[in-house]
C-alpha atoms as a PDB file:
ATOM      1  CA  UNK A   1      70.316 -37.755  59.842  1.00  0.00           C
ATOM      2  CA  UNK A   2      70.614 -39.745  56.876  1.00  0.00           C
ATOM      3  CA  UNK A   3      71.649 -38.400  53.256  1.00  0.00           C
ATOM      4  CA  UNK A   4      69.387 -40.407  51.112  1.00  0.00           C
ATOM      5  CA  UNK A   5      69.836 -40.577  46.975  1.00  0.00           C
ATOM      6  CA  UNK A   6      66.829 -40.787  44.528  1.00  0.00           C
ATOM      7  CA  UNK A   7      65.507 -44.255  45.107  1.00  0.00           C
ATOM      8  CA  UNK A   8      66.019 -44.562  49.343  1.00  0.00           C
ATOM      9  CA  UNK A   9      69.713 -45.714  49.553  1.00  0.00           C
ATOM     10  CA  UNK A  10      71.819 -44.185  52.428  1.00  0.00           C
ATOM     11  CA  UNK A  11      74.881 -42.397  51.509  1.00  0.00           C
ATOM     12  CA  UNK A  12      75.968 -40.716  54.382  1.00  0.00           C
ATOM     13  CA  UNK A  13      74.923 -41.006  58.317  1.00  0.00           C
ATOM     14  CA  UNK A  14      75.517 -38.137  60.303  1.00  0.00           C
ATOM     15  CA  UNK A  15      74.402 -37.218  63.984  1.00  0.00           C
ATOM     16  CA  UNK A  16      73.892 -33.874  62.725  1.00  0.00           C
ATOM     17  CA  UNK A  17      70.796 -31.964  62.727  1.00  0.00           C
ATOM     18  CA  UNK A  18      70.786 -29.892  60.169  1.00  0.00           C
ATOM     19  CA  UNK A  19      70.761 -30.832  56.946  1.00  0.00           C
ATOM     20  CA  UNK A  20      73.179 -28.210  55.561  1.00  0.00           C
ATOM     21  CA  UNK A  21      75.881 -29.673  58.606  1.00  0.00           C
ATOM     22  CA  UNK A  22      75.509 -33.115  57.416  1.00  0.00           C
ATOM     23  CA  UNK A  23      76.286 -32.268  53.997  1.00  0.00           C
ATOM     24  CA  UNK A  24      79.105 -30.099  55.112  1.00  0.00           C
ATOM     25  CA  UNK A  25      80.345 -32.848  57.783  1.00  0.00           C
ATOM     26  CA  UNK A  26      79.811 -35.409  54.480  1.00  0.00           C
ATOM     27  CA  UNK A  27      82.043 -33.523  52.250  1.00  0.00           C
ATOM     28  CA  UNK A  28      84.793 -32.981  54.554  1.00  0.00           C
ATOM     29  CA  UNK A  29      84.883 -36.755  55.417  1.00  0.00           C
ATOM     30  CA  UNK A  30      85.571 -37.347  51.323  1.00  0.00           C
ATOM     31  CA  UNK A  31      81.793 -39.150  51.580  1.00  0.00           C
ATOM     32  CA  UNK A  32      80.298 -40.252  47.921  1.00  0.00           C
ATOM     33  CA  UNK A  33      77.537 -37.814  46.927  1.00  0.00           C
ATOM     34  CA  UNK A  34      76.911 -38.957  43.868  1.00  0.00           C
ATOM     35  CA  UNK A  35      73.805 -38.700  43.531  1.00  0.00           C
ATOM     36  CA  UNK A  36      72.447 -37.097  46.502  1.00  0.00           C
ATOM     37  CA  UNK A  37      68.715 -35.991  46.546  1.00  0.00           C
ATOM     38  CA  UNK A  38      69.132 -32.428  48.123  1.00  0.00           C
ATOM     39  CA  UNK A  39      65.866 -30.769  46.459  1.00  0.00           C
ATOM     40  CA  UNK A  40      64.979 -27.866  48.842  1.00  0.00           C
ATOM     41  CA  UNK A  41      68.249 -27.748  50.619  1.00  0.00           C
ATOM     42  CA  UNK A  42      69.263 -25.109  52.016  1.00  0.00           C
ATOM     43  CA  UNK A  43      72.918 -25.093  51.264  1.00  0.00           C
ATOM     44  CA  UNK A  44      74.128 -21.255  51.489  1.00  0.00           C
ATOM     45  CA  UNK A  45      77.101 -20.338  52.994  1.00  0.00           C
ATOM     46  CA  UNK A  46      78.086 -24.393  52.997  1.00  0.00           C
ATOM     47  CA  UNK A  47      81.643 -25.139  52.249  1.00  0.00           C
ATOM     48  CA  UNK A  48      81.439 -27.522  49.398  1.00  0.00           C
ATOM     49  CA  UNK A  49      85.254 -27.023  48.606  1.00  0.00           C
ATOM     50  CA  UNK A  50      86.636 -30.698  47.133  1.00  0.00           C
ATOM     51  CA  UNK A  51      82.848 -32.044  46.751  1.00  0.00           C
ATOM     52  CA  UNK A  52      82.162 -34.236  43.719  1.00  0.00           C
ATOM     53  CA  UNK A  53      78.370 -33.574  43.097  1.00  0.00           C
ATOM     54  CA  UNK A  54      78.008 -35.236  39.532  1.00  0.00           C
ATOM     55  CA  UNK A  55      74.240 -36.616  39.623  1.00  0.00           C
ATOM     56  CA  UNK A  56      72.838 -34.624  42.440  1.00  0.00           C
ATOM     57  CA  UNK A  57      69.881 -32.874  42.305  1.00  0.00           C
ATOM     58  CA  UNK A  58      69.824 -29.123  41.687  1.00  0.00           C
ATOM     59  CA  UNK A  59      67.167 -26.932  41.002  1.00  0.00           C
ATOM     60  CA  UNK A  60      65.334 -30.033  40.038  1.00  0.00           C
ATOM     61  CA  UNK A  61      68.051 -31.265  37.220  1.00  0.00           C
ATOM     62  CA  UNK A  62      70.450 -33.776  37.402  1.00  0.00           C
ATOM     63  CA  UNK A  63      74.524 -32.408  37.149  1.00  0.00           C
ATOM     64  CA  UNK A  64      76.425 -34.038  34.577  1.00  0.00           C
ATOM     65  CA  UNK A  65      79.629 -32.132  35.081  1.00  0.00           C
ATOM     66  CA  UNK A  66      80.479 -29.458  37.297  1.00  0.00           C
ATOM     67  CA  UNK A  67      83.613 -27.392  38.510  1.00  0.00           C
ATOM     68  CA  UNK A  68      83.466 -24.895  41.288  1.00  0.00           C
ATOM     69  CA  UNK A  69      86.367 -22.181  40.880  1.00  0.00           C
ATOM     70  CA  UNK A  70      87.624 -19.783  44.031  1.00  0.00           C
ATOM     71  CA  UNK A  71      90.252 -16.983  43.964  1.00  0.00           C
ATOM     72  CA  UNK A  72      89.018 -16.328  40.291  1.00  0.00           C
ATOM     73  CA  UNK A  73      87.676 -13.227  41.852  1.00  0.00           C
ATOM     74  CA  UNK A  74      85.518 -12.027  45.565  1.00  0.00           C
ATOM     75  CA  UNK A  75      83.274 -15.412  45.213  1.00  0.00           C
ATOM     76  CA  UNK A  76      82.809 -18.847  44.247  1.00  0.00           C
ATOM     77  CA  UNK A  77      82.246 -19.263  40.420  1.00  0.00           C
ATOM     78  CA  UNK A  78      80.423 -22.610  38.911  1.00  0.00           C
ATOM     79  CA  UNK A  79      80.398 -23.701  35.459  1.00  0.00           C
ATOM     80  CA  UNK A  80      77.754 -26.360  35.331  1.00  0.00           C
ATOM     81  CA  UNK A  81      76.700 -28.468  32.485  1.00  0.00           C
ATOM     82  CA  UNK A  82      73.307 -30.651  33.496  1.00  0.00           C
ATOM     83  CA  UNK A  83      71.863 -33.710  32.082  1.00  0.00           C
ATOM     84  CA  UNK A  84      69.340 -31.705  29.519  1.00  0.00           C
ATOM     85  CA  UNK A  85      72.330 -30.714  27.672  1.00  0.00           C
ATOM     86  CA  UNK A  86      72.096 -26.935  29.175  1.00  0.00           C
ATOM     87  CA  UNK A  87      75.125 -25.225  30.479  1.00  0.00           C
ATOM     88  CA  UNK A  88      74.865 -22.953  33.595  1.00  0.00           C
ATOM     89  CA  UNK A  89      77.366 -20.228  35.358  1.00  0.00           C
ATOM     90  CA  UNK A  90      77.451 -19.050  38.963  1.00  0.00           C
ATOM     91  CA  UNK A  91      78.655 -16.164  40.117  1.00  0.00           C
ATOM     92  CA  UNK A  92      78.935 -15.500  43.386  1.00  0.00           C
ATOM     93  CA  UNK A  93      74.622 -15.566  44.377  1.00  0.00           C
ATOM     94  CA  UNK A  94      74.170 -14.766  40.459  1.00  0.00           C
ATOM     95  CA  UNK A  95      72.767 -18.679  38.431  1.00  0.00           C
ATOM     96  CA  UNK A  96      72.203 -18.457  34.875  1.00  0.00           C
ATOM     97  CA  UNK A  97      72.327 -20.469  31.882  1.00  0.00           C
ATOM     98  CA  UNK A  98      74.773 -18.952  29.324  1.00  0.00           C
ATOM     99  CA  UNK A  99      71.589 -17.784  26.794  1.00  0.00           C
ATOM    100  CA  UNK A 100      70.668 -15.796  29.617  1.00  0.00           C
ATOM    101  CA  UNK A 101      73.719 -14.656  30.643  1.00  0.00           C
ATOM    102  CA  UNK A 102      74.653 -13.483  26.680  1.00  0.00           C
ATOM    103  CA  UNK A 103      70.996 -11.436  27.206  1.00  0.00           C
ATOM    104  CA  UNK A 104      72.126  -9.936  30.583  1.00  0.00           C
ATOM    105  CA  UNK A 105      75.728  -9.280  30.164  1.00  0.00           C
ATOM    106  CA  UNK A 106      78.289 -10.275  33.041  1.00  0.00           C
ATOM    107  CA  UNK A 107      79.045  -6.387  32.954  1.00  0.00           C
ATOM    108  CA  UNK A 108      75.306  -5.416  33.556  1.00  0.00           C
ATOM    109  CA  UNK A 109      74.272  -8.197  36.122  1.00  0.00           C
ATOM    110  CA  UNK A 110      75.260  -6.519  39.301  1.00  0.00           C
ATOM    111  CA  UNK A 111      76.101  -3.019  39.261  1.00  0.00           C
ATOM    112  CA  UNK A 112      75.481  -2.246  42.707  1.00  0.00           C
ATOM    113  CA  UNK A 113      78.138  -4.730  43.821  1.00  0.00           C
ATOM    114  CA  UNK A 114      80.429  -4.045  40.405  1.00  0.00           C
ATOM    115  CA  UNK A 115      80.021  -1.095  38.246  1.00  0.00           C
ATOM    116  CA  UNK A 116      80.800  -1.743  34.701  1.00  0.00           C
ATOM    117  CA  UNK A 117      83.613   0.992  35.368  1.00  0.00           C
ATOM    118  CA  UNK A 118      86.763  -0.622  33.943  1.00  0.00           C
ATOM    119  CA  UNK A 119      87.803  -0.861  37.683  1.00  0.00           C
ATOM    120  CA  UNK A 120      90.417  -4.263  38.030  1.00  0.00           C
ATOM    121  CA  UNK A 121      87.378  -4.998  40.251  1.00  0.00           C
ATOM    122  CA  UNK A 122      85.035  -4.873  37.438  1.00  0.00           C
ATOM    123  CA  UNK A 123      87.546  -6.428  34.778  1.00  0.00           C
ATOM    124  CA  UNK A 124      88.527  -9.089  37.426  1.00  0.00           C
ATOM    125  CA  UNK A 125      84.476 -10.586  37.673  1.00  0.00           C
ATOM    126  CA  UNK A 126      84.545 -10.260  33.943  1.00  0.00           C
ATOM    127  CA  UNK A 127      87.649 -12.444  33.151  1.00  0.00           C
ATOM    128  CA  UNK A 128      86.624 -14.762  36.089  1.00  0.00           C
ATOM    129  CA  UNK A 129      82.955 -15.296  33.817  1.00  0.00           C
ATOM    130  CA  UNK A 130      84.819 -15.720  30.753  1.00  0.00           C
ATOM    131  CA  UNK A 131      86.948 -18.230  32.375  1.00  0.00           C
ATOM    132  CA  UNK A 132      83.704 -20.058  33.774  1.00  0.00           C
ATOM    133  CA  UNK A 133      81.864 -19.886  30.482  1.00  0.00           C
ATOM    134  CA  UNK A 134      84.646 -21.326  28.529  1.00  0.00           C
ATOM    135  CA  UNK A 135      84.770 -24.097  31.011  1.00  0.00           C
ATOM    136  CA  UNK A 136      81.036 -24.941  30.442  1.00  0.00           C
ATOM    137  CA  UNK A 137      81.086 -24.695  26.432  1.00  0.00           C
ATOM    138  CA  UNK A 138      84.065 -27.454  26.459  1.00  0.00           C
ATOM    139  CA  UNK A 139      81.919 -30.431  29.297  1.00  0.00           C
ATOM    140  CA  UNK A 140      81.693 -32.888  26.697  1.00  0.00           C
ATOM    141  CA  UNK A 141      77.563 -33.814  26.722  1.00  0.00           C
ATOM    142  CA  UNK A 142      77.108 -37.506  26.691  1.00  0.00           C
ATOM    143  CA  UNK A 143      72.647 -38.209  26.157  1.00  0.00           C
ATOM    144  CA  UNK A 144      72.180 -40.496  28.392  1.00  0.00           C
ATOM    145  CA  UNK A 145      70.237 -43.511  27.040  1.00  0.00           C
ATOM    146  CA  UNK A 146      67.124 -44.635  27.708  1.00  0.00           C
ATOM    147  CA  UNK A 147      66.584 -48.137  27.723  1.00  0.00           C
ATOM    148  CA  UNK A 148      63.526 -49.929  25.983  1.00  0.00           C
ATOM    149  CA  UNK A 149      61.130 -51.919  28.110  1.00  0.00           C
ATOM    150  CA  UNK A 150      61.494 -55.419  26.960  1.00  0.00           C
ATOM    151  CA  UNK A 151      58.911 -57.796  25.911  1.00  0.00           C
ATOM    152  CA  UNK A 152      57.780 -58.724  29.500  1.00  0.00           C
ATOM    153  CA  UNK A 153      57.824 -55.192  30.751  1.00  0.00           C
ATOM    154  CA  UNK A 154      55.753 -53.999  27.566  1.00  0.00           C
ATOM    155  CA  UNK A 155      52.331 -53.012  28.113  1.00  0.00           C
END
């Protein structure tokens, strides 16, 4: 199976099946995502740990920046900042831009799992969010430009 980026170009060969094994396999042999085109991927449960996805395709927008945290608290934490300018935190299965996590509330967003209580449990996904979110309000955006056609490509 072949790990293809936007326009066709191999970046990873793998005999593996699956596509969520090749990207796996990929990662732990230090292999240049960059890029990737993973639209529709199933990637859960896939240990990413170490893997430099700037430009790959999530959720239909391209990364910019990205830093995935563990130990911070029971799961994996993201603080994302993609190409539009928008900046995104995960927690644990939880994937929200920070507008919409200021109109949930980390405290409120899964009280099945952790009641806002005051537990260490509950202050420990709390200060693990505030971590992530300070992460993703200091990416420094840079627009990427868009080139001009020139005079022969013009219309």
């Amino acid at each position: 199976m072949d790990i293809l980026n936007a326009i066709g170009t191999v970046l990873f060969t793998s005999a593996a099946t699956i596509l969520k094994d090749a990207v796996v396999e990929a990662v732990s042999k230090r292999a240049d995502l960059r890029g990737a085109n993973l639209r529709g991927a199933n990637l859960r449960g896939a240990n990413l740990y170490g893997a430099d996805l700037r430009g790959a395709d999530l959720r239909g927008k391209k990364i910019q920046a990205l830093r995935v945290f563990t130990g911070l608290y029971e799961y994996q934490v993201w603080s994302i900042l993609f190409a539009d300018g928008t900046r995104w935190v995960k927690m644990g299965c939880l994937f929200y831009d920070l507008t919409e996590w200021e109109k949930i509330g980390v405290r409120e967003s899964n009280l099945s799992e952790f009641p806002n209580d005051g537990s260490s449990k509950c202050e420990e996904r709390v200060a693990a969010f505030e971590f992530a979110k300070g992460v993703a309000e200091r990416f420094v955006f840079v627009e990427e430009k868009v080139e001009a056609p020139t005079n022969s490509e013009a219309p």
